[in-house]
N, C-alpha and C. Protein backbone atom coordinates (compact mmCIF):
# COMPACT_ATOMS: atom_id res chain seq x y z
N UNK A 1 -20.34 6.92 -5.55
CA UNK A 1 -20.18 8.22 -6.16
C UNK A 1 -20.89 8.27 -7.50
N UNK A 2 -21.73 9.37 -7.95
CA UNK A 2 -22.40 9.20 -8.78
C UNK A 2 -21.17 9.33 -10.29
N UNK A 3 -21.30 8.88 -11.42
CA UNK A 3 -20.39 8.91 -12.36
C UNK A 3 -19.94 10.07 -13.07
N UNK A 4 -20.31 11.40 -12.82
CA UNK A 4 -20.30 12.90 -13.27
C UNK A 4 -19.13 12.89 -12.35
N UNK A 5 -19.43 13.11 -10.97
CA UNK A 5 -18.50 13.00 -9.89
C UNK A 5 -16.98 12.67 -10.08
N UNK A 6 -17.07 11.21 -10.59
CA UNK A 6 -15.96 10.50 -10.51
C UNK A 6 -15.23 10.92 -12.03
N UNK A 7 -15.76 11.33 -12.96
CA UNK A 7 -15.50 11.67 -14.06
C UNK A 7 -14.55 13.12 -14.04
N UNK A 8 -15.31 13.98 -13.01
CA UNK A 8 -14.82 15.36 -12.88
C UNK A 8 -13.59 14.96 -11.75
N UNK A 9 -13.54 13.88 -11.00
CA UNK A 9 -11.98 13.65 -9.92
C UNK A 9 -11.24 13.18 -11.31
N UNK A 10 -11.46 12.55 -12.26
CA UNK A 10 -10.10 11.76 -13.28
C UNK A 10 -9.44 13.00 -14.47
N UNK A 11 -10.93 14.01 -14.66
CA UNK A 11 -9.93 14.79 -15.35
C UNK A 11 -9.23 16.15 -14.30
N UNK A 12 -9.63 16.05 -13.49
CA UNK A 12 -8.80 17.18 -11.81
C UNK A 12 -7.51 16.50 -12.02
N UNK A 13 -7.24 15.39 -11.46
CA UNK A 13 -6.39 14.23 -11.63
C UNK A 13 -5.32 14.12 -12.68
N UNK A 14 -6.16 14.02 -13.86
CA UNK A 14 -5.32 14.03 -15.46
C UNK A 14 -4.27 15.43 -15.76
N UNK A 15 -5.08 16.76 -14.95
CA UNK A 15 -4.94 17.84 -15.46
C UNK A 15 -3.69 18.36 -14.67
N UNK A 16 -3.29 17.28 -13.71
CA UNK A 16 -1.85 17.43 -12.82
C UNK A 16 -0.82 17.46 -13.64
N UNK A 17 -0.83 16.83 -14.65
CA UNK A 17 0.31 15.98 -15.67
C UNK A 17 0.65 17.16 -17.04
N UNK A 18 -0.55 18.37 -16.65
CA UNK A 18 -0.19 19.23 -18.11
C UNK A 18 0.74 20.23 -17.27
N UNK A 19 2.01 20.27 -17.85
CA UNK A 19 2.59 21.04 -17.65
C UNK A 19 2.21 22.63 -18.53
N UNK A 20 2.47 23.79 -17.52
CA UNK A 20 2.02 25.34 -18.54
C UNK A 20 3.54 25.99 -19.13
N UNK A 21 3.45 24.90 -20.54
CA UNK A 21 5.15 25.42 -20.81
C UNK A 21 5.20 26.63 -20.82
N UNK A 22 4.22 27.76 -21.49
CA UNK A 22 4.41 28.77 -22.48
C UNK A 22 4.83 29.55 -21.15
N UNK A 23 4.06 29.67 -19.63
CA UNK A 23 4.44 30.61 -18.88
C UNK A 23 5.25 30.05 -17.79
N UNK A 24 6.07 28.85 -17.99
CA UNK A 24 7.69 28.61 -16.97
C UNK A 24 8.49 29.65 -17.65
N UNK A 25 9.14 30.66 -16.70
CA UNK A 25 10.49 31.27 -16.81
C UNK A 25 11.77 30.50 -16.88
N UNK A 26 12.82 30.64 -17.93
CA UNK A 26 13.72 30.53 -18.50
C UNK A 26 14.34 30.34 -16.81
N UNK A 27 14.85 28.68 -16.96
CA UNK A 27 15.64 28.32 -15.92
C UNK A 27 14.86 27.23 -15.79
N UNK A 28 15.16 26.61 -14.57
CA UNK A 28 14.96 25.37 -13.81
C UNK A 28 13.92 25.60 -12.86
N UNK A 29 12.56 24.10 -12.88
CA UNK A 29 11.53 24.52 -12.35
C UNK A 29 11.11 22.60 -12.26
N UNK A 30 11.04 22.90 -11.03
CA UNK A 30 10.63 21.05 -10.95
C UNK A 30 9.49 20.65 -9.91
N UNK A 31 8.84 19.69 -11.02
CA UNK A 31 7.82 18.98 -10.17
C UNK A 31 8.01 17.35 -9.44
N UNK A 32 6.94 17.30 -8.35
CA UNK A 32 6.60 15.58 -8.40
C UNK A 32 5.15 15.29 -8.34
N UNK A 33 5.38 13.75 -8.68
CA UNK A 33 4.80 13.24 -8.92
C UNK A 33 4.08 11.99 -8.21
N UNK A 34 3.23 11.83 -7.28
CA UNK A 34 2.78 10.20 -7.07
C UNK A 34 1.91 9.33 -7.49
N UNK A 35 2.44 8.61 -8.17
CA UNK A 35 1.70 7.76 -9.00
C UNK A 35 0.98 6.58 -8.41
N UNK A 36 -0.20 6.56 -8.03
CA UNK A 36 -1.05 5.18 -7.37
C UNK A 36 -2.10 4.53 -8.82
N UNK A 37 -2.62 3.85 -8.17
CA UNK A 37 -3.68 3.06 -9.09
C UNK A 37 -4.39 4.01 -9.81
N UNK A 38 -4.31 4.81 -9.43
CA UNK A 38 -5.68 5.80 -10.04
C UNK A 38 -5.06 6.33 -11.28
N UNK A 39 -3.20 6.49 -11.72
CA UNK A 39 -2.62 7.17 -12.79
C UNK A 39 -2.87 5.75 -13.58
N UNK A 40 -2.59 4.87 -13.23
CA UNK A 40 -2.53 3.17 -14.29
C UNK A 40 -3.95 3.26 -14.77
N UNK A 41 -5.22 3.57 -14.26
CA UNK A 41 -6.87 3.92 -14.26
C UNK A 41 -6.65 4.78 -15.12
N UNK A 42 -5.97 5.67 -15.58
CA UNK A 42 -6.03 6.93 -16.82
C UNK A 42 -5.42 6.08 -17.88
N UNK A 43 -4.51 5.64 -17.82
CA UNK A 43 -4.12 5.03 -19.05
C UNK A 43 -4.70 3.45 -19.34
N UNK A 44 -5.95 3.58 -18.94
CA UNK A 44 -6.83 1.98 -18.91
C UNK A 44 -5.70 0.61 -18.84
N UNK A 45 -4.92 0.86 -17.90
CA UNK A 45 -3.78 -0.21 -17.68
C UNK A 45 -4.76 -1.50 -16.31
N UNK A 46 -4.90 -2.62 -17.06
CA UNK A 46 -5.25 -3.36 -16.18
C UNK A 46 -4.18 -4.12 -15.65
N UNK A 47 -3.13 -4.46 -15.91
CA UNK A 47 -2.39 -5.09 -15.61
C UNK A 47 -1.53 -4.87 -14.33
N UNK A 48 -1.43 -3.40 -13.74
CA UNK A 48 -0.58 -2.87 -12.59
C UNK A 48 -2.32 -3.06 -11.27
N UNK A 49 -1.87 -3.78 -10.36
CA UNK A 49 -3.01 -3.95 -9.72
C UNK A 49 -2.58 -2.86 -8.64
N UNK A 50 -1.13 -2.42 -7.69
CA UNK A 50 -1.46 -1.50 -7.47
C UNK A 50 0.22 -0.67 -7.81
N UNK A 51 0.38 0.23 -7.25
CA UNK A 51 1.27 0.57 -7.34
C UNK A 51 1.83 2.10 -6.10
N UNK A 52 2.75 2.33 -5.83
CA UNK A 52 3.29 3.57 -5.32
C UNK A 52 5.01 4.03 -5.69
N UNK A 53 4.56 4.93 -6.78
CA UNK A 53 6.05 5.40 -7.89
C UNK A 53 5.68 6.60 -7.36
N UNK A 54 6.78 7.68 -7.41
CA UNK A 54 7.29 8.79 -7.25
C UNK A 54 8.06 9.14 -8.31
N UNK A 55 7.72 10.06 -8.52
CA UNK A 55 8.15 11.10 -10.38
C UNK A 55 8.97 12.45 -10.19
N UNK A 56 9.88 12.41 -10.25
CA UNK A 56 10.67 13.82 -9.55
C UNK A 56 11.25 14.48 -11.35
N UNK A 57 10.44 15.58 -11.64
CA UNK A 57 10.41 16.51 -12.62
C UNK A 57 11.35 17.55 -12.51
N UNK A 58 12.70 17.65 -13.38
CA UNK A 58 13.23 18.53 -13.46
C UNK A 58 13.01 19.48 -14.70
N UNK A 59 12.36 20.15 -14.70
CA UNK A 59 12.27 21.05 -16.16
C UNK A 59 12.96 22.26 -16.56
N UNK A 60 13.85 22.00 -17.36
CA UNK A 60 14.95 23.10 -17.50
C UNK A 60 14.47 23.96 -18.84
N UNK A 61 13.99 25.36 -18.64
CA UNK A 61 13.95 26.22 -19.75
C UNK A 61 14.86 26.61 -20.56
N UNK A 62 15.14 26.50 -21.93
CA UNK A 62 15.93 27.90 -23.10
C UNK A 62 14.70 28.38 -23.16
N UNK A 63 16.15 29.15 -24.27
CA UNK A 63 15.33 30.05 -25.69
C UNK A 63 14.83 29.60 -26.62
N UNK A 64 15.32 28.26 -27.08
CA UNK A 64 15.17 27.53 -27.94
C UNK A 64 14.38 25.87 -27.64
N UNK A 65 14.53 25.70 -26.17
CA UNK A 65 13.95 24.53 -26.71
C UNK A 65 13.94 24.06 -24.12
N UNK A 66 13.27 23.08 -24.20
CA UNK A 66 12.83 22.53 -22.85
C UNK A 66 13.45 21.03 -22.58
N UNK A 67 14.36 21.20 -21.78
CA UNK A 67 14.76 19.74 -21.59
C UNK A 67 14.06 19.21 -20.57
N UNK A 68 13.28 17.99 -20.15
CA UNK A 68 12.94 16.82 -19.17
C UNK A 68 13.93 16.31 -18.35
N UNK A 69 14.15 16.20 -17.27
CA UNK A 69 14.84 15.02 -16.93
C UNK A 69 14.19 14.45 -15.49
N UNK A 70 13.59 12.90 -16.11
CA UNK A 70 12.77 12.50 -15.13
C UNK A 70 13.66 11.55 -13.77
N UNK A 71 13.19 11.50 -12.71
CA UNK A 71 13.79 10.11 -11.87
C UNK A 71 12.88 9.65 -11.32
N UNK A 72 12.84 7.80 -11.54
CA UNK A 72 11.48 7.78 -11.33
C UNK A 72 11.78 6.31 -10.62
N UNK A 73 11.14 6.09 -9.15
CA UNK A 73 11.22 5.25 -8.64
C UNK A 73 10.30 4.51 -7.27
N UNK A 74 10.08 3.46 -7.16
CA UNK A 74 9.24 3.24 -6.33
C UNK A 74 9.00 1.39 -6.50
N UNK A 75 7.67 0.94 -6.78
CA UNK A 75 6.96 0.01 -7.29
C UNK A 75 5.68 -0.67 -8.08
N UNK A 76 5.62 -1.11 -8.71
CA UNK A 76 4.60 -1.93 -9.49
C UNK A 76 3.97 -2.97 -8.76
N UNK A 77 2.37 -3.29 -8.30
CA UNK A 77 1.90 -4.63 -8.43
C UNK A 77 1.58 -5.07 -9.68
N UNK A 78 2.15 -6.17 -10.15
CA UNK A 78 1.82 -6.54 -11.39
C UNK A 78 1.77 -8.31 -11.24
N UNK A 79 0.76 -8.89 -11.92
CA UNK A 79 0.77 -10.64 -11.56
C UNK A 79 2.14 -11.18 -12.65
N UNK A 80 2.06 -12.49 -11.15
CA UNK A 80 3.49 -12.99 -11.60
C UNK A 80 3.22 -14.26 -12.98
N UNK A 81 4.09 -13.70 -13.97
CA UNK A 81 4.24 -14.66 -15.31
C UNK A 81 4.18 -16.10 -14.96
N UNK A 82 4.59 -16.35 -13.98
CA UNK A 82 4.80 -17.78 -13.82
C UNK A 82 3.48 -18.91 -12.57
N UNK A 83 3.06 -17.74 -11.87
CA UNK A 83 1.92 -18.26 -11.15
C UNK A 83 0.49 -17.39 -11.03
N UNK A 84 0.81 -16.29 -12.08
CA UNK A 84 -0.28 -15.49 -11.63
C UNK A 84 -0.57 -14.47 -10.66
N UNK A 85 -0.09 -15.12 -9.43
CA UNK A 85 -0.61 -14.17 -7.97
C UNK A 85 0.27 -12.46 -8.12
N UNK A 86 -0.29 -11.53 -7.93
CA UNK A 86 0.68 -10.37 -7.87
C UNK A 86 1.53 -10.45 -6.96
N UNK A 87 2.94 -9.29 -7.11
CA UNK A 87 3.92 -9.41 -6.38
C UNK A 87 4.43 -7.64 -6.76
N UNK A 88 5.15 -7.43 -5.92
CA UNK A 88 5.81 -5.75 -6.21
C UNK A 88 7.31 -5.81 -6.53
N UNK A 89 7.28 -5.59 -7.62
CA UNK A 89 8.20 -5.40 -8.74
C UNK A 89 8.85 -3.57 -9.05
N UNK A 90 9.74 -3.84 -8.15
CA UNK A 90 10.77 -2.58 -7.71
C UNK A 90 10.86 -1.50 -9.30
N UNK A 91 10.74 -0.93 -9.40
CA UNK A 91 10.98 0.35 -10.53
C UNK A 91 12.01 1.39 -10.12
N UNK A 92 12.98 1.56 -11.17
CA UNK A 92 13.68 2.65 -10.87
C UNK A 92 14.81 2.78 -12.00
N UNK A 93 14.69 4.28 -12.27
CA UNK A 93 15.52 5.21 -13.35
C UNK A 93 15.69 6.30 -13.68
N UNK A 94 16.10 6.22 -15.14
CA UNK A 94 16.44 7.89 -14.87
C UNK A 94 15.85 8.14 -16.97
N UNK A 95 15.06 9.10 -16.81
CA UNK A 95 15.03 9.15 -18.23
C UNK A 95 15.04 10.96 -18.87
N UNK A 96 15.38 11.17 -20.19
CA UNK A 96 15.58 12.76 -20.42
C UNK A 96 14.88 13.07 -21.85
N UNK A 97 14.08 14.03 -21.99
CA UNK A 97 13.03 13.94 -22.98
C UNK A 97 13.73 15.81 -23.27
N UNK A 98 14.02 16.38 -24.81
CA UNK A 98 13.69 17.56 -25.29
C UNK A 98 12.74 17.66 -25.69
N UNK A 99 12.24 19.22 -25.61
CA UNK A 99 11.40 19.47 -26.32
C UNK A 99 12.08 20.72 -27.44
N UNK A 100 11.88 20.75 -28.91
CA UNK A 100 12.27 21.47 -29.48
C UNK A 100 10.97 22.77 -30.18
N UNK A 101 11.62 23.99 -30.47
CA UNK A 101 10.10 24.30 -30.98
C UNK A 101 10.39 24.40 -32.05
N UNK A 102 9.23 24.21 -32.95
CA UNK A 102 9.27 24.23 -34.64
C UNK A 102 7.85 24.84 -34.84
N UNK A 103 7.72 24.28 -36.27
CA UNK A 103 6.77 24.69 -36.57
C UNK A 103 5.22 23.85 -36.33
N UNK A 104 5.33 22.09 -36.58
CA UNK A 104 4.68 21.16 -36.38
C UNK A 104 4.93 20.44 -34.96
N UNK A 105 3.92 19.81 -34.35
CA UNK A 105 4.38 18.42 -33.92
C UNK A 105 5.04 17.31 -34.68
N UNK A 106 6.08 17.25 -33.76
CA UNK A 106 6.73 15.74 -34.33
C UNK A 106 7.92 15.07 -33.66
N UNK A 107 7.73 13.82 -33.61
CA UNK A 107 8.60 13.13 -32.66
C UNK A 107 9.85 12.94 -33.67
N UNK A 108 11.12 13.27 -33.52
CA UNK A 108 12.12 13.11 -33.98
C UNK A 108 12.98 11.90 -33.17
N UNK A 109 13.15 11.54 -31.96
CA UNK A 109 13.25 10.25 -31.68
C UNK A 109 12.43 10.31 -30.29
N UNK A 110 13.07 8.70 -29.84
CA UNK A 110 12.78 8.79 -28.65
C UNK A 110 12.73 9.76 -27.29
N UNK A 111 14.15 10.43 -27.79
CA UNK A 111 14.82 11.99 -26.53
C UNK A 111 14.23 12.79 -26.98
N UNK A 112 13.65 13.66 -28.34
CA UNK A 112 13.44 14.75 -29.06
C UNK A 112 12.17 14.97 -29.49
N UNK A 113 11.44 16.10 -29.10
CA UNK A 113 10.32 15.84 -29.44
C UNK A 113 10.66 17.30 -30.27
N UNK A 114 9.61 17.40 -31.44
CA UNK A 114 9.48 18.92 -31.62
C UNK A 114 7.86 19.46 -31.55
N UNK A 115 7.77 20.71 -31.17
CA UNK A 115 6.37 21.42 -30.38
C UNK A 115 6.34 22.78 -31.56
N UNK A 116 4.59 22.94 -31.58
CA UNK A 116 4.79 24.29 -32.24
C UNK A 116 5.29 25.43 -31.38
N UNK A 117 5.81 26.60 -31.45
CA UNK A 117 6.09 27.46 -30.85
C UNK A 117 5.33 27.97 -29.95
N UNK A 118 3.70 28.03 -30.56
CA UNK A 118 2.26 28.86 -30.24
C UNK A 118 1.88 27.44 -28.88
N UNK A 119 2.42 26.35 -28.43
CA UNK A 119 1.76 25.29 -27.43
C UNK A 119 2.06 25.92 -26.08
N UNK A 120 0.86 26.11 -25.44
CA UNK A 120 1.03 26.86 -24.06
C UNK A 120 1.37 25.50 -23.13
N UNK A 121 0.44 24.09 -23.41
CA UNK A 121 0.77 23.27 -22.16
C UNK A 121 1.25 21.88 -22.81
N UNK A 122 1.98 21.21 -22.10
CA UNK A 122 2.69 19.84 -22.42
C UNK A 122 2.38 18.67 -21.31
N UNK A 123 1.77 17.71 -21.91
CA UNK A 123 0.97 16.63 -21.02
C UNK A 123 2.04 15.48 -20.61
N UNK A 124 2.47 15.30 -19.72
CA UNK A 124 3.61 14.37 -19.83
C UNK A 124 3.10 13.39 -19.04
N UNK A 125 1.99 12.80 -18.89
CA UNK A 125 1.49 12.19 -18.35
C UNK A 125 1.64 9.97 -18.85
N UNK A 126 1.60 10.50 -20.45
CA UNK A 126 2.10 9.73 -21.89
C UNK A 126 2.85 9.04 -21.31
N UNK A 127 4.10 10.15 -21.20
CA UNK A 127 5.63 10.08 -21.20
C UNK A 127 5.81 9.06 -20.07
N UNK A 128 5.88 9.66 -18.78
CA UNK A 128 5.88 9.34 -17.71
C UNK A 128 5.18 7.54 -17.54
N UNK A 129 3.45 7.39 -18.01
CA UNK A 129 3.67 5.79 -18.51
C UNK A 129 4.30 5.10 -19.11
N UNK A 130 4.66 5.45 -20.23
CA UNK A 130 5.47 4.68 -20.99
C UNK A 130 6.88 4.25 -20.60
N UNK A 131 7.66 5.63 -19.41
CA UNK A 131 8.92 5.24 -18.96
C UNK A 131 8.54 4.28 -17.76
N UNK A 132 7.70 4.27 -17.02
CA UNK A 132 7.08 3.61 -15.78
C UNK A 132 7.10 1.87 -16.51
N UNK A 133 6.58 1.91 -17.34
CA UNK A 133 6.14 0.32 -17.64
C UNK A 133 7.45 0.08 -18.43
N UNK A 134 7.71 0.74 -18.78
CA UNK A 134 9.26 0.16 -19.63
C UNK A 134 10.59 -0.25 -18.69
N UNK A 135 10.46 0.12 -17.91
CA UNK A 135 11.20 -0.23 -16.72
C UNK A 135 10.90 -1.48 -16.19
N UNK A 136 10.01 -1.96 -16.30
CA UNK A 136 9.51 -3.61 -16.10
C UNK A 136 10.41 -4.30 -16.42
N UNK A 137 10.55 -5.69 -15.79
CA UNK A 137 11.78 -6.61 -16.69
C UNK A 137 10.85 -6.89 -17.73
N UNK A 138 11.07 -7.97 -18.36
CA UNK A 138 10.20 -8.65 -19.43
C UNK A 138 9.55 -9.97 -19.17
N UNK A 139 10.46 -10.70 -18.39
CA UNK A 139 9.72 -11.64 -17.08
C UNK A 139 9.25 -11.49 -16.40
N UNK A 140 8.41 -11.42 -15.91
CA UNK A 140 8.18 -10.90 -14.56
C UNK A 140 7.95 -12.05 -13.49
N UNK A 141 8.43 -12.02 -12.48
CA UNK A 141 7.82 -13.38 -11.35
C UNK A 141 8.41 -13.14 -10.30
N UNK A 142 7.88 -13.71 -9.48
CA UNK A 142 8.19 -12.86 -8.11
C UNK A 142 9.56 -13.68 -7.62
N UNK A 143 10.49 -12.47 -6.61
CA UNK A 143 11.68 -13.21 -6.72
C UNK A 143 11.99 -14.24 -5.96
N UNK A 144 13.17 -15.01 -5.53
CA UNK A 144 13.75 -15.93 -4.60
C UNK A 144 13.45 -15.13 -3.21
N UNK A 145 13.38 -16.04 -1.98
CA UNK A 145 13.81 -15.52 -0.96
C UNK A 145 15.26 -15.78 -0.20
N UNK A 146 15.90 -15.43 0.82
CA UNK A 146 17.43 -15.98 0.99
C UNK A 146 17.99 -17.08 0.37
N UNK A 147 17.05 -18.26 1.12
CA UNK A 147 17.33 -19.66 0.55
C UNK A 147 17.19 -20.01 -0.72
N UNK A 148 17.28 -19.01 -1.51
CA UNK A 148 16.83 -19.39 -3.07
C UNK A 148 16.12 -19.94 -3.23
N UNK A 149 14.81 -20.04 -2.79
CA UNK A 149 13.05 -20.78 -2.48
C UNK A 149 12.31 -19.31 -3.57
N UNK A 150 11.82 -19.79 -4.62
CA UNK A 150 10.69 -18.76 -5.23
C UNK A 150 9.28 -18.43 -4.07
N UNK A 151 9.17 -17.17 -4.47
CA UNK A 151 8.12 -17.08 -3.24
C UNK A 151 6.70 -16.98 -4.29
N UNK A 152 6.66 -17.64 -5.33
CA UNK A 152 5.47 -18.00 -6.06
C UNK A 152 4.40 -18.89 -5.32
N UNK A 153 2.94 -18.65 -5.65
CA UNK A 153 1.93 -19.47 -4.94
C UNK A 153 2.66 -21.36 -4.67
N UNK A 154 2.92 -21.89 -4.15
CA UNK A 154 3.20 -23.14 -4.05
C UNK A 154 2.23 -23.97 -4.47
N UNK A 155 1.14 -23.89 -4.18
CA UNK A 155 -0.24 -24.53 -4.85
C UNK A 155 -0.06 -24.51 -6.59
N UNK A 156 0.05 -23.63 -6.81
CA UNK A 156 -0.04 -23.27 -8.68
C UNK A 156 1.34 -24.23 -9.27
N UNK A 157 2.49 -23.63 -8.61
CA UNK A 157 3.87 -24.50 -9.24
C UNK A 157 3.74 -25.86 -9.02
N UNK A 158 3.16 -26.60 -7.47
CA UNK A 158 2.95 -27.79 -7.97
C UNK A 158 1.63 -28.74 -8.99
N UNK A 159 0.74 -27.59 -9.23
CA UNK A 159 -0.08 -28.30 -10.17
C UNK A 159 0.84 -28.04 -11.66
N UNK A 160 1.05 -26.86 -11.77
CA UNK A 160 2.10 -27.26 -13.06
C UNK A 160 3.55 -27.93 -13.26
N UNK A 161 3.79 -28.32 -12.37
CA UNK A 161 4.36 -29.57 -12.19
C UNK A 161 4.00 -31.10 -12.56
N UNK A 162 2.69 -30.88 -12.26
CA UNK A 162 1.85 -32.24 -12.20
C UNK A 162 1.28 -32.23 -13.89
N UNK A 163 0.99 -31.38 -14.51
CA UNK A 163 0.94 -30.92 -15.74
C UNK A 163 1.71 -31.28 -16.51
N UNK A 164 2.68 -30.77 -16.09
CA UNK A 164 4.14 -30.81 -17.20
C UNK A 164 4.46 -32.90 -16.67
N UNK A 165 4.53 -33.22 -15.70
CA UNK A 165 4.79 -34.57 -15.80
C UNK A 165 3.67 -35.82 -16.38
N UNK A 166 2.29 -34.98 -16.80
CA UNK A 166 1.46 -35.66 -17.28
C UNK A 166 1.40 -35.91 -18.43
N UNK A 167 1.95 -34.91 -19.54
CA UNK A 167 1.81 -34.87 -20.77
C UNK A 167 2.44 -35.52 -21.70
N UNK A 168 1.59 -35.99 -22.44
CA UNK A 168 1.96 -36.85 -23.29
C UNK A 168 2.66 -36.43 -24.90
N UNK A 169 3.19 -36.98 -25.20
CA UNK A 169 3.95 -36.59 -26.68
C UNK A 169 2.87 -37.17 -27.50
N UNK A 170 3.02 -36.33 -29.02
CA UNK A 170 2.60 -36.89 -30.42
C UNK A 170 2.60 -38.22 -30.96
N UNK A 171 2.65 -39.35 -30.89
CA UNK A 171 3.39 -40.27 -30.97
C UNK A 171 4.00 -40.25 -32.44
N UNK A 172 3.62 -39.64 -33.64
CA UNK A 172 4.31 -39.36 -34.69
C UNK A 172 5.78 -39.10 -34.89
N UNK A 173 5.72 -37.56 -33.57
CA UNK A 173 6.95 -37.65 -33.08
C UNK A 173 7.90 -38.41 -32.40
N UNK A 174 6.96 -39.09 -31.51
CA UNK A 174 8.25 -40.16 -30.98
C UNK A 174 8.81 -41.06 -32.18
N UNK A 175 7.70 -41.13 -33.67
CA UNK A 175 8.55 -41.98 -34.37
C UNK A 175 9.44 -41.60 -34.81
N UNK A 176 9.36 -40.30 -35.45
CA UNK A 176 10.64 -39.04 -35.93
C UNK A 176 11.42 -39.21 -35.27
N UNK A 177 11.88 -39.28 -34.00
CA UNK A 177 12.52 -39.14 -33.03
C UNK A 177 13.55 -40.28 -33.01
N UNK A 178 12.93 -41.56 -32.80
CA UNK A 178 13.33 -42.95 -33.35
C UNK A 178 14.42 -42.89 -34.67
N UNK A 179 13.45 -42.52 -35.58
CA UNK A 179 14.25 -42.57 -36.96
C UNK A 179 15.55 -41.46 -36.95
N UNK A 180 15.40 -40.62 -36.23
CA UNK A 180 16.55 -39.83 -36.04
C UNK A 180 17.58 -39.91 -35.05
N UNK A 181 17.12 -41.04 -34.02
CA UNK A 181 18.32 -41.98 -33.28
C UNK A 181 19.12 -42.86 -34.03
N UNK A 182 18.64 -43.84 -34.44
CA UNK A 182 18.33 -43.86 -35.61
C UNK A 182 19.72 -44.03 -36.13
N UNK A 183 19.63 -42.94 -37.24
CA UNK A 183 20.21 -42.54 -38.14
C UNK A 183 21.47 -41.92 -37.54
N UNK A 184 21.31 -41.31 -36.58
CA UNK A 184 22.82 -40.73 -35.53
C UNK A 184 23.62 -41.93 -35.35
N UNK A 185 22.86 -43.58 -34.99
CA UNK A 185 24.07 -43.98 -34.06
C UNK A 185 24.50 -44.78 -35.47
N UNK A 186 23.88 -44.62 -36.86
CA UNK A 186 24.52 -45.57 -38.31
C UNK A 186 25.52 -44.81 -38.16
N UNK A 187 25.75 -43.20 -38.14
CA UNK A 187 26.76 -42.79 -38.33
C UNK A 187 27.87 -42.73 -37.53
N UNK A 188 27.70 -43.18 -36.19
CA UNK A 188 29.06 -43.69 -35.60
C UNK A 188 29.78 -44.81 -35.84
């Protein structure tokens, strides 16, 4: 595909995610969402190799102000912390974003955003990554199977195995170490 091409599919693509606040009618109005490789490709995320999440948009209108409330669930390929190889790493939650209108932009917390009055569209595209990857554990590695067997590459865990039983200490430290045996068993 020539690169004009592919340029004009990412912002078609991007332009899914702007919501047209100024003309939703007062009430409840909901979208979805499917999120593949190509949304992780907008936010230059190399790390999700592939993925299939589903984004279910509830957008509730006032007079005063737009509440979010996202549910968002599916999966992540992401490589495993401990061997590398990717694995699909389950996602799922629930998150709720205001929007208030004022006069400026400005994030008042995490839940609260405030919008000028005059903003016709709201990109939640941001949003929606940031709750997607935050949902990650912080470990990541792929899990046990029944037998409580990791289903990590077996090749990789036993070379770092072979690693970890090769290595050698400081020998400085082993003298520290000494002197601080040492000194434990004077005091018994």
């Amino acid at each position: 595909m020539p690169p004009d091409f592919e340029n004009e599919i990412e912002v078609k693509y991007a332009r899914e995610f702007i919501l047209p606040i100024a003309g939703l009618p007062l009430g409840s109005t909901e979208y979805t969402f499917d999120l593949g490789r190509k949304f992780f490709d907008l936010h230059a995320d190399e790390e999700v190799v592939d993925s299939q999440v589903k984004v279910f948009l509830l957008v509730d209108k006032h007079e005063n102000m737009i509440e979010f409330h996202f549910q968002i669930e599916g999966w992540l390929e992401v490589p495993c912390d401990r061997c590398a190889d990717p694995y699909r790493q389950a996602v799922e939650g629930r998150q709720q974003l205001i929007l208030k209108y004022g006069d400026t932009y400005e994030e008042e917390s995490d839940e609260i955003i405030v919008i000028p009055a005059d903003l016709h569209e709201f990109d939640v595209s941001h949003l929606i990554y940031e709750y997607v990857i935050l949902m990650l554990p912080y470990r990541r590695i792929h899990p046990e199977d029944n037998q409580g067997v990791s289903a990590c590459n077996a090749e990789v865990l036993r070379r770092l195995e072979q690693l970890e039983a090769t290595k050698k200490t400081d020998p400085r430290w082993d003298a520290l170490k000494k002197l601080n045996d040492l000194s434990q068993t004077d005091e018994l």
